[in-house]
C-alpha atoms as a PDB file:
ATOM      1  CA  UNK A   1     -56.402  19.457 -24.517  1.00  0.00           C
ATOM      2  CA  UNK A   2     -59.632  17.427 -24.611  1.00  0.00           C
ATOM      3  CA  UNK A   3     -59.922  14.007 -25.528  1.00  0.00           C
ATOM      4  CA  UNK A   4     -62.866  13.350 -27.455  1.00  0.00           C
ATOM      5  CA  UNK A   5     -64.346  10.175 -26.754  1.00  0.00           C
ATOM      6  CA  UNK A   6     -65.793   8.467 -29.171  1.00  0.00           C
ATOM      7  CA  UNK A   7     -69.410   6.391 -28.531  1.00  0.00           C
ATOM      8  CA  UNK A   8     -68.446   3.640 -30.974  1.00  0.00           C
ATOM      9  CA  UNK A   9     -64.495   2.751 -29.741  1.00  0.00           C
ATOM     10  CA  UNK A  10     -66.951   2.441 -25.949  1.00  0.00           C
ATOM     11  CA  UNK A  11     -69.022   0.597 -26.717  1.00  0.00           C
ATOM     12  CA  UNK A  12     -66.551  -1.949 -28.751  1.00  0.00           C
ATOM     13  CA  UNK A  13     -64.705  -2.224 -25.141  1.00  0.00           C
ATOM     14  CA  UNK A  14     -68.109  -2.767 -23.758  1.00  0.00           C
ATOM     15  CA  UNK A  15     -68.806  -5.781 -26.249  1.00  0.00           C
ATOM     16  CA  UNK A  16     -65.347  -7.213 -25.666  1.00  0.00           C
ATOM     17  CA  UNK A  17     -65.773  -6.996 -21.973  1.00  0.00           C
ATOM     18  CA  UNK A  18     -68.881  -8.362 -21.814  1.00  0.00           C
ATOM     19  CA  UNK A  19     -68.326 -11.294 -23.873  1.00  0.00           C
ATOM     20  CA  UNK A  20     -64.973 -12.570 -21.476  1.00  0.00           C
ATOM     21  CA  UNK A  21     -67.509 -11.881 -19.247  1.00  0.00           C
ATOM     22  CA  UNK A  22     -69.468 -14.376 -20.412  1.00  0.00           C
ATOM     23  CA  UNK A  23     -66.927 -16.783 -21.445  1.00  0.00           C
ATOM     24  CA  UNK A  24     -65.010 -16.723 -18.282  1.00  0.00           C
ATOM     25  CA  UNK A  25     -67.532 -15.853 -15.409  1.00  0.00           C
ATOM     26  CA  UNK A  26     -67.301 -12.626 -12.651  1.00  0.00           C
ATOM     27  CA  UNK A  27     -63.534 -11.536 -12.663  1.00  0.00           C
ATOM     28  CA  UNK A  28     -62.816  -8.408 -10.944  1.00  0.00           C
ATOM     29  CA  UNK A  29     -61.048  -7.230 -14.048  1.00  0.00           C
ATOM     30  CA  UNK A  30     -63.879  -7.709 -16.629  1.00  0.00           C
ATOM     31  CA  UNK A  31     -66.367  -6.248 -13.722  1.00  0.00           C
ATOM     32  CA  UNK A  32     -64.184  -3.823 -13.812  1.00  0.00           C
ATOM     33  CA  UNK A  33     -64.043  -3.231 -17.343  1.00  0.00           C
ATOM     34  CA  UNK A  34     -67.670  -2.866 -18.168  1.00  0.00           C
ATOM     35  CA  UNK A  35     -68.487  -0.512 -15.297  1.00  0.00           C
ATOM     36  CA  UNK A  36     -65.576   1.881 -16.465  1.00  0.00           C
ATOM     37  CA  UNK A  37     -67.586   1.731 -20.321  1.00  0.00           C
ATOM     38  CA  UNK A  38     -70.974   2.174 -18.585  1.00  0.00           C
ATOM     39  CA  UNK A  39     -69.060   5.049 -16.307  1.00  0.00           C
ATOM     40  CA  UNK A  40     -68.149   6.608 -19.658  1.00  0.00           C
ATOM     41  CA  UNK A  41     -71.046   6.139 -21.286  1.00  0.00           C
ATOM     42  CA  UNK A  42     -73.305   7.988 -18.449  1.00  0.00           C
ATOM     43  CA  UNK A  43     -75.102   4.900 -17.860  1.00  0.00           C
ATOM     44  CA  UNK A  44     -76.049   4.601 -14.246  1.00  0.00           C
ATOM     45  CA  UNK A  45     -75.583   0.540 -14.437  1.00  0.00           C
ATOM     46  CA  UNK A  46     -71.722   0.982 -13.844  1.00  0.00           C
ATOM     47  CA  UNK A  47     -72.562   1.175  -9.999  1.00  0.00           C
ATOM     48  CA  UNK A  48     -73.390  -1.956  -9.702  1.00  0.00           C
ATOM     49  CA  UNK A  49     -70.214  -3.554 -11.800  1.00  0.00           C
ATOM     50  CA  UNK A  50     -68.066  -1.546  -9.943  1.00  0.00           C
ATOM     51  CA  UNK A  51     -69.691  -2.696  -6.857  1.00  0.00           C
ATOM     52  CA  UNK A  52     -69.240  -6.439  -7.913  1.00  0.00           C
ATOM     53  CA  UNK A  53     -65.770  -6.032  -9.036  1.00  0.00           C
ATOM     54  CA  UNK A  54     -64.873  -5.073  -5.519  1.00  0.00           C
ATOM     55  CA  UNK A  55     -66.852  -7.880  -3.911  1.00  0.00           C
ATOM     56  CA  UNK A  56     -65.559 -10.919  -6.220  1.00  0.00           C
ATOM     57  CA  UNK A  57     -61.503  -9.298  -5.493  1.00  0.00           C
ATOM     58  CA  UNK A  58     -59.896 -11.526  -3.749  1.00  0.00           C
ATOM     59  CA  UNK A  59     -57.579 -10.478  -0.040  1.00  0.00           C
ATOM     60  CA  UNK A  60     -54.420  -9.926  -0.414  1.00  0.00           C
ATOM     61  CA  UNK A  61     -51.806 -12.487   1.249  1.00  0.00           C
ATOM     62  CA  UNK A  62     -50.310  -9.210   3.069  1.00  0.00           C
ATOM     63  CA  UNK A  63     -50.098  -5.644   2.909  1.00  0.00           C
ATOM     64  CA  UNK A  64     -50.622  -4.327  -0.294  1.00  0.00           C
ATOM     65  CA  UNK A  65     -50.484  -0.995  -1.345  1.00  0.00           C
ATOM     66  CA  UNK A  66     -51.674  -1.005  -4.295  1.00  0.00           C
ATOM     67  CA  UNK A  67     -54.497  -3.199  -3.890  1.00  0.00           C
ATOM     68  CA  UNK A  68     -55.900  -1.041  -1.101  1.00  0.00           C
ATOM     69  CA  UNK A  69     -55.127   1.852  -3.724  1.00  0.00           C
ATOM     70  CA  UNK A  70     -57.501  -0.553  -6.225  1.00  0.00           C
ATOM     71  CA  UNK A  71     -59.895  -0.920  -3.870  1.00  0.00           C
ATOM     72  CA  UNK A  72     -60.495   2.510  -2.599  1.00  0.00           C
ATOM     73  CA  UNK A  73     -60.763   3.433  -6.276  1.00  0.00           C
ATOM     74  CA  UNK A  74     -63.350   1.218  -7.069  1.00  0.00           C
ATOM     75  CA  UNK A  75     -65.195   1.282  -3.848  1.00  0.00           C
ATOM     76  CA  UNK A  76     -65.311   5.146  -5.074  1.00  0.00           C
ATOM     77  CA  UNK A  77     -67.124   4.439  -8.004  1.00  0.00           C
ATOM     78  CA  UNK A  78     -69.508   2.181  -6.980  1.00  0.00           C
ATOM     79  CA  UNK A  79     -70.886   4.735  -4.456  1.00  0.00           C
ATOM     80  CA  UNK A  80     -69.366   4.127  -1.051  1.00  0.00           C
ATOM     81  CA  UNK A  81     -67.294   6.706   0.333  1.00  0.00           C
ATOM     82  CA  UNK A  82     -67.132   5.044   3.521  1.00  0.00           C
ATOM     83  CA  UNK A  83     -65.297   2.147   2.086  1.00  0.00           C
ATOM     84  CA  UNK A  84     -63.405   4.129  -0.112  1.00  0.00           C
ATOM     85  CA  UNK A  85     -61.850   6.058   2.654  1.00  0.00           C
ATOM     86  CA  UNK A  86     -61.140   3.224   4.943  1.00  0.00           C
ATOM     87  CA  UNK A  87     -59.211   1.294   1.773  1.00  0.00           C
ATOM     88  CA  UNK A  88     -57.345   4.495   1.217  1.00  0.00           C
ATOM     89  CA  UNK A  89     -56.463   5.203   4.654  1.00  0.00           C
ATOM     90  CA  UNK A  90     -55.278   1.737   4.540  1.00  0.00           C
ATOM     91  CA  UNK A  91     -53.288   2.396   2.118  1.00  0.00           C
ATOM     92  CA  UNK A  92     -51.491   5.580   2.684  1.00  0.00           C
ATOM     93  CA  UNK A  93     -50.591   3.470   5.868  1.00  0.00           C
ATOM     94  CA  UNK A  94     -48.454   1.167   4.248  1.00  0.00           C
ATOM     95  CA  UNK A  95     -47.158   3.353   1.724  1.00  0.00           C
ATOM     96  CA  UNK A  96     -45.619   5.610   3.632  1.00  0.00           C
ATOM     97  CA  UNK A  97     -43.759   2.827   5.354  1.00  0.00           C
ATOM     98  CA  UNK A  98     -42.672   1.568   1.973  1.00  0.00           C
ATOM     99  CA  UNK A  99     -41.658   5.034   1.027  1.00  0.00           C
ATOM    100  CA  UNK A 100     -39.837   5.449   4.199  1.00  0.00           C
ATOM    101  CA  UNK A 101     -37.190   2.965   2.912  1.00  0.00           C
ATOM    102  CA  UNK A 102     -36.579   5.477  -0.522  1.00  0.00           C
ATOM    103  CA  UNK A 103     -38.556   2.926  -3.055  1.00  0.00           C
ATOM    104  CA  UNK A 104     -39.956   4.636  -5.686  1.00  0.00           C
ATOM    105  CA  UNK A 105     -43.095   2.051  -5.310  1.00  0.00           C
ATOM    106  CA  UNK A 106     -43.491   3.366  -2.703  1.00  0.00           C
ATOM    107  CA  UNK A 107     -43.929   7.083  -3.139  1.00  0.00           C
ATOM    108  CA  UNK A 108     -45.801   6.066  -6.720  1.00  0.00           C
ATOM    109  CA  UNK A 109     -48.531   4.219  -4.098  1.00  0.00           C
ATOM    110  CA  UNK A 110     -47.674   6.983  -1.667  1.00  0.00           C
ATOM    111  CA  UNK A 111     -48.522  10.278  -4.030  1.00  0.00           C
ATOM    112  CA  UNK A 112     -51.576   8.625  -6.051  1.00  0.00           C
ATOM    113  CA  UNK A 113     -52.994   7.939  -2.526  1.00  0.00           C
ATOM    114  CA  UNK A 114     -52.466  11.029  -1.252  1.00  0.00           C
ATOM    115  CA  UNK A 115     -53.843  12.925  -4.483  1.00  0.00           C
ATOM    116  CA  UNK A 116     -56.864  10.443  -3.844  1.00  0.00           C
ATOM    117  CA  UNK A 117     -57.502  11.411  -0.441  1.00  0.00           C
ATOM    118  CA  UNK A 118     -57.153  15.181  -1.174  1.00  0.00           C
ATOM    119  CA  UNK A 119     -53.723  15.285   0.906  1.00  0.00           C
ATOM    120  CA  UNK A 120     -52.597  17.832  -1.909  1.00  0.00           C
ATOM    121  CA  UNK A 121     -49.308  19.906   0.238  1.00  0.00           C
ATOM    122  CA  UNK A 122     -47.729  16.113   0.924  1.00  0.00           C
ATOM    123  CA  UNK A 123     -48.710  14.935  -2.704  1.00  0.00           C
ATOM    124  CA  UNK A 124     -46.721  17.888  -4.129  1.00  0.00           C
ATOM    125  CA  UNK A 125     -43.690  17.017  -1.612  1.00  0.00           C
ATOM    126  CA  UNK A 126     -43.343  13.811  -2.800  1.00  0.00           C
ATOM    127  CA  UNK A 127     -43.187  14.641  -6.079  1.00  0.00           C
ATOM    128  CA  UNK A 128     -40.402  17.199  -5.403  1.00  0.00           C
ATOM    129  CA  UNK A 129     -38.635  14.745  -3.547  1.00  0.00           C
ATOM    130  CA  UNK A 130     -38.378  12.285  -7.039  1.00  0.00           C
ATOM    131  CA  UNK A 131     -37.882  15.116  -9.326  1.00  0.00           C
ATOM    132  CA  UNK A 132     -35.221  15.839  -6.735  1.00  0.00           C
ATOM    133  CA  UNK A 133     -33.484  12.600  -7.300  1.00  0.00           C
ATOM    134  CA  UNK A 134     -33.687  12.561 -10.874  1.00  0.00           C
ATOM    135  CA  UNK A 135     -36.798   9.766 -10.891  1.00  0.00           C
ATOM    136  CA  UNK A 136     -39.361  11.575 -13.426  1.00  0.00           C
ATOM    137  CA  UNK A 137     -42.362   9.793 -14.210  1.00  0.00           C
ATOM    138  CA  UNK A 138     -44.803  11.624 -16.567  1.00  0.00           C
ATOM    139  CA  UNK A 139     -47.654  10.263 -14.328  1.00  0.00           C
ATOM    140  CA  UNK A 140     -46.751  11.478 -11.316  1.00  0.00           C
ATOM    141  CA  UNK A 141     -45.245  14.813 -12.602  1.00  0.00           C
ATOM    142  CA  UNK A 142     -49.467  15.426 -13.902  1.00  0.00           C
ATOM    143  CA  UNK A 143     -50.620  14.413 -10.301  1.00  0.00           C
ATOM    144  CA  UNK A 144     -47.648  16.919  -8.636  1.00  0.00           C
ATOM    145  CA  UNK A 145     -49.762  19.672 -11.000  1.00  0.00           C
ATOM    146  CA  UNK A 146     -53.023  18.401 -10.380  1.00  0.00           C
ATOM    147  CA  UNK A 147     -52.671  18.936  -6.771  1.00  0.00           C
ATOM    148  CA  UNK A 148     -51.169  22.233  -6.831  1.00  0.00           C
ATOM    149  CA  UNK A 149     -54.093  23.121  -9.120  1.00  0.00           C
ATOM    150  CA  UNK A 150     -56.239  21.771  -6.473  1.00  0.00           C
ATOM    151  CA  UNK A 151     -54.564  23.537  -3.434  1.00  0.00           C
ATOM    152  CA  UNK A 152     -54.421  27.058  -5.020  1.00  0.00           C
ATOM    153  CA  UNK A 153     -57.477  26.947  -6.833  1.00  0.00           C
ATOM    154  CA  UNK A 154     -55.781  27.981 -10.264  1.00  0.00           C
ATOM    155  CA  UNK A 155     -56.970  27.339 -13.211  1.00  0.00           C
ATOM    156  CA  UNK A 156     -53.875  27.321 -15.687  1.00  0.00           C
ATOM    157  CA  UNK A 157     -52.593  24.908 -13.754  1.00  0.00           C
ATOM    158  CA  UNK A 158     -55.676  22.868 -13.760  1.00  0.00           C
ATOM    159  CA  UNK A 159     -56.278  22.699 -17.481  1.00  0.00           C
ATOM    160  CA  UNK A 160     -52.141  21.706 -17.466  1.00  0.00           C
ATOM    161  CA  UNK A 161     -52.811  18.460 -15.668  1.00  0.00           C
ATOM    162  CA  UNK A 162     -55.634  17.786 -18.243  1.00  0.00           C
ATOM    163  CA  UNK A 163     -53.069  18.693 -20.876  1.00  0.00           C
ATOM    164  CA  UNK A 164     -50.732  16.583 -19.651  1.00  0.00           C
ATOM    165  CA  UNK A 165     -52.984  13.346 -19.019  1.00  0.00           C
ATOM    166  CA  UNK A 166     -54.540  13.596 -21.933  1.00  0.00           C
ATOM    167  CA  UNK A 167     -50.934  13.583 -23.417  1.00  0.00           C
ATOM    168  CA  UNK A 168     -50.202  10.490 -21.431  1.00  0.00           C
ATOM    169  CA  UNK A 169     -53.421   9.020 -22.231  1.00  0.00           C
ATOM    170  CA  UNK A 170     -52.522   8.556 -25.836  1.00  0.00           C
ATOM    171  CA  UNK A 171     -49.482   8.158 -26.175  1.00  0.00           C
ATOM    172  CA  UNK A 172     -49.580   5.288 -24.403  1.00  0.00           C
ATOM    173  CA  UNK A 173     -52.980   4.378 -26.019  1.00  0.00           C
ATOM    174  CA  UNK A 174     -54.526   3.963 -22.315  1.00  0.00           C
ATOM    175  CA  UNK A 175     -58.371   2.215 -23.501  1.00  0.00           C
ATOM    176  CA  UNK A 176     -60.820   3.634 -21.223  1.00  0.00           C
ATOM    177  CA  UNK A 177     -61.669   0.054 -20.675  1.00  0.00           C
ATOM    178  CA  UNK A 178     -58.407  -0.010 -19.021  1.00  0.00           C
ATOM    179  CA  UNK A 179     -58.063  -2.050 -15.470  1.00  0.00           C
ATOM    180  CA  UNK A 180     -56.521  -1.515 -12.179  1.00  0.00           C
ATOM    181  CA  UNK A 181     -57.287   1.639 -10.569  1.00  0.00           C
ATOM    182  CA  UNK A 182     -56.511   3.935 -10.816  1.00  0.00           C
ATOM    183  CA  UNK A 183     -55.770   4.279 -14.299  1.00  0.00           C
ATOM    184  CA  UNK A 184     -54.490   8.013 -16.024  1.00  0.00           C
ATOM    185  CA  UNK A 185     -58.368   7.992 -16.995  1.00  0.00           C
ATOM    186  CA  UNK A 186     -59.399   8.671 -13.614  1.00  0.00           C
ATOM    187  CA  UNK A 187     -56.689  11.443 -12.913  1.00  0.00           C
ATOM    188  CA  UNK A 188     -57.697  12.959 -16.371  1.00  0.00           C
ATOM    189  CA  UNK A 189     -61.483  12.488 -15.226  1.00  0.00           C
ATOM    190  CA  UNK A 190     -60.294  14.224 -11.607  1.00  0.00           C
ATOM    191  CA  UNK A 191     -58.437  17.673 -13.502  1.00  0.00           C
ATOM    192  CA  UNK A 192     -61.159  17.830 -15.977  1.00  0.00           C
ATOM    193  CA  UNK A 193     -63.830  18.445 -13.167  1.00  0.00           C
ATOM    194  CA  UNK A 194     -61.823  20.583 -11.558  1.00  0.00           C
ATOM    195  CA  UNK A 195     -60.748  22.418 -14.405  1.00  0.00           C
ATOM    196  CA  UNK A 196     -64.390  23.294 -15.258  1.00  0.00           C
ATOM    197  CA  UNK A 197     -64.983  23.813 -11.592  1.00  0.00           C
ATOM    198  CA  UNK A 198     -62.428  26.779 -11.853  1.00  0.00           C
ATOM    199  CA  UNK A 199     -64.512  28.028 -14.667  1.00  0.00           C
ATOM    200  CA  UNK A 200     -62.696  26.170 -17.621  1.00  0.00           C
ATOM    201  CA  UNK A 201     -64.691  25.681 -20.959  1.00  0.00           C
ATOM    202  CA  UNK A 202     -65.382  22.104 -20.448  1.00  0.00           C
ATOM    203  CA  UNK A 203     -68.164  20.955 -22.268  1.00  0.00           C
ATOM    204  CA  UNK A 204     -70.828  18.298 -20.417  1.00  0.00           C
ATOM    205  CA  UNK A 205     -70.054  15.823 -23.384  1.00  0.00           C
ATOM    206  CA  UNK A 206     -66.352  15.788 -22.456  1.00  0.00           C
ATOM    207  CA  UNK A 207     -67.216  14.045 -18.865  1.00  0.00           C
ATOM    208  CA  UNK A 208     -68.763  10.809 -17.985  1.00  0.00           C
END
């Protein structure tokens, strides 16, 4: 299932970001929010939003799992692999001391980083390990498929992850727009690729 993604509903999200943009100076969130439109839109400006979104975010008071996740995310998309990595790393650190304890925060910062950093065998055993216990989220279920897609090189189950973001993606009406990395977008952005790396009919028009 491919979303098709219309020019017009972009650049609407564009306008709207740019003009809190405008109203309300650099947030992270509006930087954010453009480069994701200009990502979408193929236009090679998003870089440098991305970039500036991670420069104007603020430290966290402590570790943070998420943020790290946030960071490494956008880090990503503004062209630094270096930093991405390092953020990542960082944390994959702290969430698997949070999942350690049996939080489900913690194994829903511990599997996105792990599907992030390409760590596809643990990502799947994580995802066992909450189906196991009867804790289901749709989300993570799509990344559990995405990286056995990714591991075994297979196709079918490749263009089921797309299936099932895409799914996710509207019913929950996710805007592409959308803040805090990483959003079902990116996963759905991630399967796609691989999908038509596999040899899937993706058409170039379908990816950013």
């Amino acid at each position: 299932m491919i979303i098709t993604i219309s020019e017009k509903k972009v650049r609407k999200e564009l306008a709207e970001a740019q003009a809190r943009l405008q109203e309300y100076g650099e947030r992270r969130t509006d930087l954010e929010g453009i480069g994701r439109c200009l990502h979408w839109l193929k236009d090679p400006q998003a870089v440098d939003y991305f970039r500036r979104a991670a420069q104007v975010a603020p430290d966290p008071r402590g570790p943070d799992a998420g943020n790290a996740i946030w960071m490494g995310t956008i880090w990503g998309f503004a062209g630094e692999p270096t930093k991405a990595t390092k953020r990542l790393q960082q944390a994959y650190q702290i969430a698997t001391q949070q999942a350690s304890t049996g939080g489900l925060h913690g194994y829903i910062h511990l599997i996105k980083t792990c599907v992030l950093l390409g760590y596809d065998a643990e990502a799947q055993t994580h995802v066992a390990t909450l189906h196991a216990r009867g804790d289901q989220v749709p989300e993570l279920e799509a990344l559990g498929i995405l990286a056995q897609a990714r591991q075994n090189q297979q196709i079918g189950l490749a263009q089921a992850a797309v299936d099932r973001l895409a799914t996710l993606i509207r019913r929950e009406r996710w805007q592409l727009s959308a803040t805090r990395a990483p959003t079902p977008w990116d996963w759905y952005e991630i399967a796609l690729r691989l999908a038509k790396d596999l040899g899937a009919d993706i058409p170039e028009e379908a990816l950013p």
